[in-house]
C-alpha atoms as a PDB file:
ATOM      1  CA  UNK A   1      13.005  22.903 -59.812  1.00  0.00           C
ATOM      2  CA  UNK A   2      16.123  24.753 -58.373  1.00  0.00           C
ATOM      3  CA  UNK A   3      16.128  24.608 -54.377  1.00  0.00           C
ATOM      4  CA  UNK A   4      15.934  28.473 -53.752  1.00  0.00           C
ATOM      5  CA  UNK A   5      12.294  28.066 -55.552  1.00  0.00           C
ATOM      6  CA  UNK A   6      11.452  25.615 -53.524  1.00  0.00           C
ATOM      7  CA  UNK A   7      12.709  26.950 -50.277  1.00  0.00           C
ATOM      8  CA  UNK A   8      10.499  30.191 -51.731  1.00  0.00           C
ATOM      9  CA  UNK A   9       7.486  27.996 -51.721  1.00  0.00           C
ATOM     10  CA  UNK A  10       8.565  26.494 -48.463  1.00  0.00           C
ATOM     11  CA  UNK A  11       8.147  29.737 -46.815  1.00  0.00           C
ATOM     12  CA  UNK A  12       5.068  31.173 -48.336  1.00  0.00           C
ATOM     13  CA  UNK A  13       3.480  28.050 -47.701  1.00  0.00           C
ATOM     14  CA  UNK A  14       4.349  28.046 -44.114  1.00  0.00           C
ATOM     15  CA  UNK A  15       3.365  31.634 -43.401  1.00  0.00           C
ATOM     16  CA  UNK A  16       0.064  31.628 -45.693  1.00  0.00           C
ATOM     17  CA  UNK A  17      -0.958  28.506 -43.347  1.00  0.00           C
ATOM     18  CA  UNK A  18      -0.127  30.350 -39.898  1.00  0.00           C
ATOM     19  CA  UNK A  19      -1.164  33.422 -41.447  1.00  0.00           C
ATOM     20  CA  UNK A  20      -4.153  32.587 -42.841  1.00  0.00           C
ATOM     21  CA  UNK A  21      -5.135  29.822 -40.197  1.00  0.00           C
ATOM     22  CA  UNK A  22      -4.792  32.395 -37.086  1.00  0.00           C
ATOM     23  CA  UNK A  23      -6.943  34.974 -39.166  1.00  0.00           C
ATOM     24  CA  UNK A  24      -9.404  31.995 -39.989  1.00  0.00           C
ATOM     25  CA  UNK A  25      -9.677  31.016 -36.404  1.00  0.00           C
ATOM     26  CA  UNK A  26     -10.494  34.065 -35.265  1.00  0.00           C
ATOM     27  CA  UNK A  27     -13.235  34.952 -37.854  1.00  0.00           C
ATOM     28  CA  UNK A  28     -14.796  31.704 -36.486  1.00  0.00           C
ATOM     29  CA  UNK A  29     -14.263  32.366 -32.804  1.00  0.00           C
ATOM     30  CA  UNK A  30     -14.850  35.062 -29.758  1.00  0.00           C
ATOM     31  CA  UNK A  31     -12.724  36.179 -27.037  1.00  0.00           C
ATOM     32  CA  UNK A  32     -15.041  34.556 -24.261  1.00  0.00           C
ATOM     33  CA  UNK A  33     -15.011  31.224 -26.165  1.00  0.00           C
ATOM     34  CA  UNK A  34     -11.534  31.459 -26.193  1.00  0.00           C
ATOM     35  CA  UNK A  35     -11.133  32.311 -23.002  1.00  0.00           C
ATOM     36  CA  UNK A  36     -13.511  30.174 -20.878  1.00  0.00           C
ATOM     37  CA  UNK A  37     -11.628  26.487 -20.804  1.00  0.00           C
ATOM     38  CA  UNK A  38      -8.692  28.128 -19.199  1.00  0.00           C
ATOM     39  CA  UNK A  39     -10.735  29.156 -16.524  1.00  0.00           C
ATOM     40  CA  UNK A  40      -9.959  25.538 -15.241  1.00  0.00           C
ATOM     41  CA  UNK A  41      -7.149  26.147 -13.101  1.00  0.00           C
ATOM     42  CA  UNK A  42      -6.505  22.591 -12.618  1.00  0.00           C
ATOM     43  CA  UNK A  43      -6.551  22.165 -16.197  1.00  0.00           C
ATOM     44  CA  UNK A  44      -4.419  25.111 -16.742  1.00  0.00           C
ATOM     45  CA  UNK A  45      -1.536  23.661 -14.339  1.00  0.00           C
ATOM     46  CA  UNK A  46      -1.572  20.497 -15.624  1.00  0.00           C
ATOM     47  CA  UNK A  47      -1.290  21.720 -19.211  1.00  0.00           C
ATOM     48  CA  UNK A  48       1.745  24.174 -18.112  1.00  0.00           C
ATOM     49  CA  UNK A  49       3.851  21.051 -16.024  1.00  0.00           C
ATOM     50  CA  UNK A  50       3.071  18.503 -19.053  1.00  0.00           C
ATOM     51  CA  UNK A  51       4.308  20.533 -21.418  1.00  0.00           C
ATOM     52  CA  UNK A  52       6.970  22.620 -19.694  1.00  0.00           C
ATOM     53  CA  UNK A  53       8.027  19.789 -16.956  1.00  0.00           C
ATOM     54  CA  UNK A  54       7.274  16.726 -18.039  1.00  0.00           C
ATOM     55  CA  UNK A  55       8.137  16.523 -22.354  1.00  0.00           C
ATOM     56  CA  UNK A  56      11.014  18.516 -21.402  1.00  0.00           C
ATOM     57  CA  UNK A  57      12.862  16.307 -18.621  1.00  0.00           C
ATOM     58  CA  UNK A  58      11.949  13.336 -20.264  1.00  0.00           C
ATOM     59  CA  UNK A  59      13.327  14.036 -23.173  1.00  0.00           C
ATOM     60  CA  UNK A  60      16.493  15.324 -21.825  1.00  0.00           C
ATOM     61  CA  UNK A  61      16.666  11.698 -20.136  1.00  0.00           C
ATOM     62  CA  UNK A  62      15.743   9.808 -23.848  1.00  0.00           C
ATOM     63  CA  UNK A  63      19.112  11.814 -25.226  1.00  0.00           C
ATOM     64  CA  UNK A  64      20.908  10.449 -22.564  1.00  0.00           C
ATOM     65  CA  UNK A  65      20.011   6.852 -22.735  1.00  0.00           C
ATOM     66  CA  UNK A  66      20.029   6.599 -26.133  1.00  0.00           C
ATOM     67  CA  UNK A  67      23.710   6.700 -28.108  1.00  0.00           C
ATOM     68  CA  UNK A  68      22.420  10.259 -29.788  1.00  0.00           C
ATOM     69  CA  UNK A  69      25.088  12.777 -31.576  1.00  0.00           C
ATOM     70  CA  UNK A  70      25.940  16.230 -30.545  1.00  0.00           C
ATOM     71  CA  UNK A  71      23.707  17.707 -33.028  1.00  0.00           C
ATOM     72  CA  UNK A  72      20.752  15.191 -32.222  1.00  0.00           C
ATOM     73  CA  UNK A  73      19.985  15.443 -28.874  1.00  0.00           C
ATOM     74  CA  UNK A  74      19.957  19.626 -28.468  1.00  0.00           C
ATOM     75  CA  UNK A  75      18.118  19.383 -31.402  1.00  0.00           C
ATOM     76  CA  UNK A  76      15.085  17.276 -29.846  1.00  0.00           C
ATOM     77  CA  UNK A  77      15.357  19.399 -26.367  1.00  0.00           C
ATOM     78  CA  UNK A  78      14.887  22.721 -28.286  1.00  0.00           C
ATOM     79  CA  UNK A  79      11.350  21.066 -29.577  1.00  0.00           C
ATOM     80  CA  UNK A  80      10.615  19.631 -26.274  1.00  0.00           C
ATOM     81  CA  UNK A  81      11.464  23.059 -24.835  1.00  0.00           C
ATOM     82  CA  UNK A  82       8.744  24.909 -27.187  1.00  0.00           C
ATOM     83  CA  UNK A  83       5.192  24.666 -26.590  1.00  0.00           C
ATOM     84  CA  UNK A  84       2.461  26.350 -28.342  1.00  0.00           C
ATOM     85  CA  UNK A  85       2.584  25.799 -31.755  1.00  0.00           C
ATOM     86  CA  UNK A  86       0.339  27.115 -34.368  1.00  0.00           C
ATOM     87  CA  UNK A  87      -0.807  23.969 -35.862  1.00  0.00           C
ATOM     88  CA  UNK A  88      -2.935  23.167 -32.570  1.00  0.00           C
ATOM     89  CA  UNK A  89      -5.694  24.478 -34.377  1.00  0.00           C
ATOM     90  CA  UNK A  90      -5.561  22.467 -37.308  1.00  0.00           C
ATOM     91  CA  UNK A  91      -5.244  19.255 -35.389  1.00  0.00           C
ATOM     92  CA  UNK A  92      -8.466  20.168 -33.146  1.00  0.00           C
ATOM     93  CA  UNK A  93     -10.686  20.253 -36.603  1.00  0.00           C
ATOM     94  CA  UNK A  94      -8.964  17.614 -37.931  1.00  0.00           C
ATOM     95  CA  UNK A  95     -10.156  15.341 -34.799  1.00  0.00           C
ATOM     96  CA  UNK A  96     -13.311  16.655 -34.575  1.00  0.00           C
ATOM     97  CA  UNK A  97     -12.027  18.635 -30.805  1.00  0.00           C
ATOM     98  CA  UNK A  98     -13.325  22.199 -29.688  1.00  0.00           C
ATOM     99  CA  UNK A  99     -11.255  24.668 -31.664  1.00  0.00           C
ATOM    100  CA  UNK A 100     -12.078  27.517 -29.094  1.00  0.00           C
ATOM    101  CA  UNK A 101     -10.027  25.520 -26.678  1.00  0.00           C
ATOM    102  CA  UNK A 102      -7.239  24.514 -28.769  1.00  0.00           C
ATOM    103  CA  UNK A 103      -6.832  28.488 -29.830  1.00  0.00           C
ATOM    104  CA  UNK A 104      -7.002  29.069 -25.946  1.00  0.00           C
ATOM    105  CA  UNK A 105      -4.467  26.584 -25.368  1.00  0.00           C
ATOM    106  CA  UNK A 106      -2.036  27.547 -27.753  1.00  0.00           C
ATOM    107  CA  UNK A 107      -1.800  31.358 -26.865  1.00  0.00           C
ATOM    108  CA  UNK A 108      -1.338  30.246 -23.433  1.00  0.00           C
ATOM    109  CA  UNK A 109       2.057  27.720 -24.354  1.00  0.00           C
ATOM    110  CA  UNK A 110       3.035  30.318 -26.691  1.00  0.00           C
ATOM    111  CA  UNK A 111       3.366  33.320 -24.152  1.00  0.00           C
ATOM    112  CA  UNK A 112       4.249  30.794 -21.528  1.00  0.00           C
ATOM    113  CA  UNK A 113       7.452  29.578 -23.866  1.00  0.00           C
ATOM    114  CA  UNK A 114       8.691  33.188 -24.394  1.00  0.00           C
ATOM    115  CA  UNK A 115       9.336  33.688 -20.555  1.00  0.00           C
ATOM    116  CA  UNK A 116      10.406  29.712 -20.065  1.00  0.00           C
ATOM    117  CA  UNK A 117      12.811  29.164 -22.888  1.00  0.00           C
ATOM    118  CA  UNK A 118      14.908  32.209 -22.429  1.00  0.00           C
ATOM    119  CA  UNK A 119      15.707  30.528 -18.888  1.00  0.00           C
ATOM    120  CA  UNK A 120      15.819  26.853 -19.495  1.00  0.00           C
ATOM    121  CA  UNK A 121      16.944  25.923 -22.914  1.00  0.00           C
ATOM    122  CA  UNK A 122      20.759  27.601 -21.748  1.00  0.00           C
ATOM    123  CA  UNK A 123      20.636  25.648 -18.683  1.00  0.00           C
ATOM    124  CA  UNK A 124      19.905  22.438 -20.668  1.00  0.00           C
ATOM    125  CA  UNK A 125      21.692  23.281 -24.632  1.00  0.00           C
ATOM    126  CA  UNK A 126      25.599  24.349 -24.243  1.00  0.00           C
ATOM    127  CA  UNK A 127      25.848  27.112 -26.380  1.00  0.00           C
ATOM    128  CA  UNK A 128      22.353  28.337 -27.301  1.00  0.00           C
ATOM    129  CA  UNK A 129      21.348  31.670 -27.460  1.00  0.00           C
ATOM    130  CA  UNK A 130      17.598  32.572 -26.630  1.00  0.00           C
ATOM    131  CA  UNK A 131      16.335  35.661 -27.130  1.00  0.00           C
ATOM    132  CA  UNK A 132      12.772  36.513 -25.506  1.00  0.00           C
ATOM    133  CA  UNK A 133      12.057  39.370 -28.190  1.00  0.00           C
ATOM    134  CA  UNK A 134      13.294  37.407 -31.443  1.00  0.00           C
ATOM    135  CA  UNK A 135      10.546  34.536 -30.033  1.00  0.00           C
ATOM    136  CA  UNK A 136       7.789  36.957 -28.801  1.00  0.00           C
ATOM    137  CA  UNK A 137       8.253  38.652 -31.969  1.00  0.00           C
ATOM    138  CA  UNK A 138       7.447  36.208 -34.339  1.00  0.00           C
ATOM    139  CA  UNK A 139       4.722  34.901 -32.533  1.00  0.00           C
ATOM    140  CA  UNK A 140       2.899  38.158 -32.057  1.00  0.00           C
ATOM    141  CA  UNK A 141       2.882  39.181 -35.794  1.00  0.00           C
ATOM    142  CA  UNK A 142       2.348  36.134 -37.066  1.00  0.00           C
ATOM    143  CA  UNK A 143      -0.065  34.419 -35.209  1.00  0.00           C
ATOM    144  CA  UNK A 144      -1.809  36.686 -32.201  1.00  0.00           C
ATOM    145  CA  UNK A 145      -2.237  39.890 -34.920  1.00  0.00           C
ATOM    146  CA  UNK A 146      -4.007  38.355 -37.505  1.00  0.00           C
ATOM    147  CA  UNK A 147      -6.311  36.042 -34.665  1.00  0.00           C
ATOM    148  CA  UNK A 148      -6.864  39.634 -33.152  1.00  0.00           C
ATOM    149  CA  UNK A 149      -7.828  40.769 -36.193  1.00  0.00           C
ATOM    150  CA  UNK A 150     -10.061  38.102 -37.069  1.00  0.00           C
ATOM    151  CA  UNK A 151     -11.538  38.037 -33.849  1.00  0.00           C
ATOM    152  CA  UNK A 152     -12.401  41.882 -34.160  1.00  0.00           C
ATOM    153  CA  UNK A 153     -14.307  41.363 -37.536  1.00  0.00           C
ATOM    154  CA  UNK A 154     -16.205  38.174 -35.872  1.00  0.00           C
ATOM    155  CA  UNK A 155     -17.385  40.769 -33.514  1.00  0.00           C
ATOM    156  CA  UNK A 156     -18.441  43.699 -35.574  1.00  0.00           C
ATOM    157  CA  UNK A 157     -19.329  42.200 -38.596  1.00  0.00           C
ATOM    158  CA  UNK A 158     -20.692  38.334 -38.089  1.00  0.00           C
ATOM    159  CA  UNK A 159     -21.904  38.225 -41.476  1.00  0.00           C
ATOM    160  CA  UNK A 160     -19.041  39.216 -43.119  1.00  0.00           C
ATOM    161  CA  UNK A 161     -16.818  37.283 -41.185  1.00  0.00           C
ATOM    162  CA  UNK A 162     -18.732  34.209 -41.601  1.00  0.00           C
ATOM    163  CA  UNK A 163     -18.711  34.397 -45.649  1.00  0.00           C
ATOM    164  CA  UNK A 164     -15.050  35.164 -44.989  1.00  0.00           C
ATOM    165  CA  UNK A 165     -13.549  32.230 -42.956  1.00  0.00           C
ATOM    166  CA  UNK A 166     -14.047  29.279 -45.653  1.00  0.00           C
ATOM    167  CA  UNK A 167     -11.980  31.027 -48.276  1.00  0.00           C
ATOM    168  CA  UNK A 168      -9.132  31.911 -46.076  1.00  0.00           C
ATOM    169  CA  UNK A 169      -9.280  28.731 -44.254  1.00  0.00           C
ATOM    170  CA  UNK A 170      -9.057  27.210 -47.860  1.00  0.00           C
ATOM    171  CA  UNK A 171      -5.840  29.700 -48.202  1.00  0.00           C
ATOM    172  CA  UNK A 172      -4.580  28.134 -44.989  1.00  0.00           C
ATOM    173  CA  UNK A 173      -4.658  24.510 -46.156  1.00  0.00           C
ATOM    174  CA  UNK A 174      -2.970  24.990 -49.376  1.00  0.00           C
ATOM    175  CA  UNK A 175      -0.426  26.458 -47.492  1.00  0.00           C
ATOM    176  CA  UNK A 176       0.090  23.755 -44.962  1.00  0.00           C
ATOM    177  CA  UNK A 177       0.494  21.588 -47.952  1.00  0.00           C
ATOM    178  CA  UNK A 178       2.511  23.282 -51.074  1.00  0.00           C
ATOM    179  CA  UNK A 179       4.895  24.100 -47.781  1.00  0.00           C
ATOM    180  CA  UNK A 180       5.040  20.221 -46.344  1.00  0.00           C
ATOM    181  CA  UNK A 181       5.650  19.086 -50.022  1.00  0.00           C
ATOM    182  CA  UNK A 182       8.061  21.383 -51.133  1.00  0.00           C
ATOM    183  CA  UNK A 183       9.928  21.066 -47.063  1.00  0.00           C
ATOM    184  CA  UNK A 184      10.473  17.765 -47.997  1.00  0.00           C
ATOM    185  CA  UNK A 185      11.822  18.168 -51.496  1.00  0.00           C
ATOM    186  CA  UNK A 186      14.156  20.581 -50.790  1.00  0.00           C
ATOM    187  CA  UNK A 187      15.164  18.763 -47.644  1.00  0.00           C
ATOM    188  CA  UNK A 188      15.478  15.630 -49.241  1.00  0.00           C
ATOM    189  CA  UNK A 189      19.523  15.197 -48.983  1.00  0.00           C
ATOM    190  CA  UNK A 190      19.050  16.081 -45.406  1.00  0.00           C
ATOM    191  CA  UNK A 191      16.506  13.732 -44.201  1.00  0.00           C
ATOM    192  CA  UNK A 192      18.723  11.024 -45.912  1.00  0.00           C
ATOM    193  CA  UNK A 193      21.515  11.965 -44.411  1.00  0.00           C
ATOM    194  CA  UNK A 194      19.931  11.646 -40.926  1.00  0.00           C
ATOM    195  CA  UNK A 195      18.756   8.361 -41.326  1.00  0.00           C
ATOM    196  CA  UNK A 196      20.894   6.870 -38.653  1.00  0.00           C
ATOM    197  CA  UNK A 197      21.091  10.153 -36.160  1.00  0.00           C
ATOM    198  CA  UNK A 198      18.622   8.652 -34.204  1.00  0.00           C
ATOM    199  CA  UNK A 199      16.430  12.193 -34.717  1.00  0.00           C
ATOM    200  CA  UNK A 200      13.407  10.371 -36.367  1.00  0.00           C
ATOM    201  CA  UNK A 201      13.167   7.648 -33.329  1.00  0.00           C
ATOM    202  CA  UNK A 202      13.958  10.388 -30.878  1.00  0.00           C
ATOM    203  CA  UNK A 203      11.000  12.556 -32.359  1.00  0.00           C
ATOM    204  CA  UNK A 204       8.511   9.972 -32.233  1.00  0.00           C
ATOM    205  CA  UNK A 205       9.555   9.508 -28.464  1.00  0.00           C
ATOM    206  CA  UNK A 206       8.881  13.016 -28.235  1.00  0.00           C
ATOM    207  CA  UNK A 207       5.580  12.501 -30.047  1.00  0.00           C
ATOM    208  CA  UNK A 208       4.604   9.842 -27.665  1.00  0.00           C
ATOM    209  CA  UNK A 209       5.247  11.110 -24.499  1.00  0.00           C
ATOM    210  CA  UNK A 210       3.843  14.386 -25.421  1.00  0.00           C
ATOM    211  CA  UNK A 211       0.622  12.864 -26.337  1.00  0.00           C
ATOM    212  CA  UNK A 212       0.292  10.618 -23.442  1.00  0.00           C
ATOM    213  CA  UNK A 213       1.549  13.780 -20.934  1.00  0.00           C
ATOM    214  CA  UNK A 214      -1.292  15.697 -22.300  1.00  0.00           C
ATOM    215  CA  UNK A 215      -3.662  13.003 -22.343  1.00  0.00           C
ATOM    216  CA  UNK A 216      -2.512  12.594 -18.595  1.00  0.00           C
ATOM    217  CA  UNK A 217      -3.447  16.200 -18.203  1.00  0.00           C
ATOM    218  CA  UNK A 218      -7.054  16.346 -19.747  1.00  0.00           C
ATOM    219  CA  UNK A 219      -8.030  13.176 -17.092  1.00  0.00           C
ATOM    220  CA  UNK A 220     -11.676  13.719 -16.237  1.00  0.00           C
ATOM    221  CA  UNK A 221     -12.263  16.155 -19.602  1.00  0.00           C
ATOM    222  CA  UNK A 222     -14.469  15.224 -22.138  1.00  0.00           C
ATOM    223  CA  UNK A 223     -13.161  12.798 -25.310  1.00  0.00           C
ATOM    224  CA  UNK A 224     -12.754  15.995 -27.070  1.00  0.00           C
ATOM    225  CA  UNK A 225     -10.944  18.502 -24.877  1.00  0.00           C
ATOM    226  CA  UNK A 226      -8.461  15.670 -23.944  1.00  0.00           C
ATOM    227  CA  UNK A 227      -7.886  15.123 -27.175  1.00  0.00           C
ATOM    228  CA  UNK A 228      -6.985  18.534 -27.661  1.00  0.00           C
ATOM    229  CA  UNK A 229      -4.615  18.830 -24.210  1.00  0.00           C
ATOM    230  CA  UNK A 230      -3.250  15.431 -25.965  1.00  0.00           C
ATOM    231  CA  UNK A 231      -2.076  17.387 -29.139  1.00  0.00           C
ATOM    232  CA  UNK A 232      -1.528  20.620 -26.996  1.00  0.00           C
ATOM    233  CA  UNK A 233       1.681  18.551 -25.850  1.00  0.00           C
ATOM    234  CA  UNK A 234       2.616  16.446 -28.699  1.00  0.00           C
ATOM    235  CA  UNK A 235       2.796  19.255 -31.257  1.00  0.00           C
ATOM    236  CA  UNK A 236       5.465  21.390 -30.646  1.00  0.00           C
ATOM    237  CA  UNK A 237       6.069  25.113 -31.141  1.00  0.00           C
ATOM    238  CA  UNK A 238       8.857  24.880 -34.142  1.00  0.00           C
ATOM    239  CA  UNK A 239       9.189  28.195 -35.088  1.00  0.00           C
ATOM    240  CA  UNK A 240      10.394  29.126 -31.613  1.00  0.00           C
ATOM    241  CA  UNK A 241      12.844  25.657 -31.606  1.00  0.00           C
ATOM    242  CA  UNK A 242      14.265  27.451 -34.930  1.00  0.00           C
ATOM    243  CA  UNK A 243      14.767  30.931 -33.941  1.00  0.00           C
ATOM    244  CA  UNK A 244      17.281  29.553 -30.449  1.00  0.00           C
ATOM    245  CA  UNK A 245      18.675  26.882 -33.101  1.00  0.00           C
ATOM    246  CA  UNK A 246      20.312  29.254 -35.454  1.00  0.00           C
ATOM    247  CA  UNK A 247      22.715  30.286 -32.475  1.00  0.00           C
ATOM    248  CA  UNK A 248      23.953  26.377 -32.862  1.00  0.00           C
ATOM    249  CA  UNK A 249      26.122  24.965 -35.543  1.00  0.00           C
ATOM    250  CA  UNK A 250      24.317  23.644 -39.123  1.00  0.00           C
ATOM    251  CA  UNK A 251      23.704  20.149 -38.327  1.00  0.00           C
ATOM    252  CA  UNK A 252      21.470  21.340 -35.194  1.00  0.00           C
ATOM    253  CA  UNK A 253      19.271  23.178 -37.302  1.00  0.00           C
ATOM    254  CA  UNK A 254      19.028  20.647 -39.814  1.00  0.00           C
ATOM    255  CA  UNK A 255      18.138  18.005 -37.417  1.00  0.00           C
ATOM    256  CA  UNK A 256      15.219  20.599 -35.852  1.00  0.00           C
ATOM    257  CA  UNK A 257      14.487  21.240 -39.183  1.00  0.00           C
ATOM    258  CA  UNK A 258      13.778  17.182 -39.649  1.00  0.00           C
ATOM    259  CA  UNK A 259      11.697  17.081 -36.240  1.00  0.00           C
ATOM    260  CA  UNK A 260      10.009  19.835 -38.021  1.00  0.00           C
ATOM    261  CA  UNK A 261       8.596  17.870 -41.002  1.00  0.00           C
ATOM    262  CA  UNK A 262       7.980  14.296 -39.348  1.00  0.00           C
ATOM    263  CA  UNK A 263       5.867  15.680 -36.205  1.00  0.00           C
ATOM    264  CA  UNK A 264       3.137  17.376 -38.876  1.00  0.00           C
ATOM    265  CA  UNK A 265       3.074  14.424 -40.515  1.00  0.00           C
ATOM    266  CA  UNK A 266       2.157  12.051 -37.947  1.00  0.00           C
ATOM    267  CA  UNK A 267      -0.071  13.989 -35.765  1.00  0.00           C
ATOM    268  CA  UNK A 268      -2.183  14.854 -39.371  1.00  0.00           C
ATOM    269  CA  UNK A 269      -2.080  11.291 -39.887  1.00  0.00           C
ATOM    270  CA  UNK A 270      -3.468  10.781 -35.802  1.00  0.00           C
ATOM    271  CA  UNK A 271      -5.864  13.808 -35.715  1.00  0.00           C
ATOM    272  CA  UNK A 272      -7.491  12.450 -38.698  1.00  0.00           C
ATOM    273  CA  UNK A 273      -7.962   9.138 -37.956  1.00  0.00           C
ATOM    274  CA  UNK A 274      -9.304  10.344 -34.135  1.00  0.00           C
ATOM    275  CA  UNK A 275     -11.522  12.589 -36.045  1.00  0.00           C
ATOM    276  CA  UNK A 276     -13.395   9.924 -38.345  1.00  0.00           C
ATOM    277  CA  UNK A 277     -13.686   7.547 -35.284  1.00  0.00           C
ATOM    278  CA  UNK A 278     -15.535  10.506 -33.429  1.00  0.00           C
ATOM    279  CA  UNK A 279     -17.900  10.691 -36.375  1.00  0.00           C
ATOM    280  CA  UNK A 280     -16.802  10.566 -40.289  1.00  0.00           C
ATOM    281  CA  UNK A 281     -14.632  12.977 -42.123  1.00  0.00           C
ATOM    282  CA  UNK A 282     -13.968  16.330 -40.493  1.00  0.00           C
ATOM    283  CA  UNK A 283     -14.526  19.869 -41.402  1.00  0.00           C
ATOM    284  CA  UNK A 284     -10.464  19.987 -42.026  1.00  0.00           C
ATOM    285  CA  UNK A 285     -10.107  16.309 -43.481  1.00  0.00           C
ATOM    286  CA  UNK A 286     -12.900  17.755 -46.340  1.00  0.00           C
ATOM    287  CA  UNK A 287     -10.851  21.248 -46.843  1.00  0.00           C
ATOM    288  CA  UNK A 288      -7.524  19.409 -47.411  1.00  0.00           C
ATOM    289  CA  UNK A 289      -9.101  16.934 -50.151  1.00  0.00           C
ATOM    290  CA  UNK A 290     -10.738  19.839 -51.943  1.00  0.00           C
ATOM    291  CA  UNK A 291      -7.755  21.747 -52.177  1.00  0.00           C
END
């Protein structure tokens, strides 16, 4: 199958799954639900500083200890600079963890990383060019129009909404995987070729300190809200990484682009096996083996 098809199917895939998942979400949800665990303003500090203080500096320390290229380490401090991804959601079901507060969560790191990365990621990336609107942009009609939308519906019509959200969550999960699959396909040369950049040890770093920040955070929550301030951190907001990566050379984005397949894959991996330990196959796990 010639690349540009499956870079085609990459794309679709990915936007179907945000897309769909955000319209899903909000079908399923309401505003005050959404709203109410970031009432906590303790929890809502701790959230900001682990994933705008802590994943960051760390990481900027990790690609200075470790022997890292010129095109690996900005590419791991753009992720670690981008919070709020829309996967968040995803995870939470997959781990059996409150999606109201994992929708909550990720609006707030999303509008929080359009003011933050403007003004850090230049002091920290030689070279890189952030633009608020290109980031705000994409997030807005991507992922907080079609959860306003959904939301709306949810609150007019119940009924229809609820016969709604299965099918397009379905939509959602086929997405997420025709666009993983055909990622890795057409990125296949590339992920070779970065075997020995040191981006797929430096990610998992990133993956484990994220987690264990946002677990950090969540102390005193329940299992299943610190589960979700746990993946709040880990998962990254890769779209935004992208969009300031493109104002670097090639091998940036391609190494960003890597950090973009292996962190999905793991945290599916971890959010699934959380979820059957807090109680047998969830709601996602079941969606993804159907489709």
């Amino acid at each position: 199958m010639p690349d540009d098809v499956l870079l085609g199917i990459t794309k679709v895939g990915m936007l179907a799954f945000v897309v769909a998942g955000m319209f899903a979400m909000g079908l399923k949800l309401t505003v005050a639900s959404i709203v109410e665990p970031l009432k906590n303003a303790r929890l809502v500090i701790l959230l900001l500083i682990a994933n705008f203080v802590v994943v960051p500096g760390i990481m900027v320390l990790v690609t200075k200890a470790l022997p890292m290229d010129d095109s690996t380490a900005p590419a791991l401090i753009l992720v670690a600079c981008c919070a709020g991804a829309p996967f968040l959601p995803t995870l939470a079901k997959l781990s059996k963890s409150d999606p109201a507060f994992a929708v909550g969560g990720m609006v707030l790191l999303m509008v929080v990383t359009v003011v933050y990365a403007p003004i850090v990621v230049p002091l920290l990336v030689s070279g890189a060019e952030v633009s608020a609107g290109d980031i705000a942009s994409s997030l807005v009609v991507l992922m907080l129009i079609p959860l306003a939308v959904g939301l709306f519906i949810r609150a007019r019509y119940a009924g229809s909404a609820a016969n709604m959200a299965k099918p397009v969550n379905q939509i959602s999960t086929v997405g997420l995987a025709l666009g993983i699959v055909a990622g890795i396909i057409v990125n296949w040369s590339e992920i070779i070729s970065s075997a020995g950049s040191w981006i797929f040890i430096g990610t998992l770093v990133l993956l484990a300190v994220g987690y264990g920040a946002g677990y950090l955070a969540g102390f005193g929550m329940s299992a299943s809200d610190r589960r979700v301030t746990s993946f709040a951190t880990a998962q990254r907001n890769i779209s935004a990484a992208l969009v300031i990566a493109v104002s670097l050379d090639s091998e940036v984005i391609v190494r960003t682009l890597v950090a973009a397949l292996v962190i999905p894959i793991v945290l599916i991996w971890l959010a699934a096996e959380l979820g059957k330990r807090a109680g047998g196959k969830s709601e996602a796990t079941t969606e993804a083996v159907e489709a």
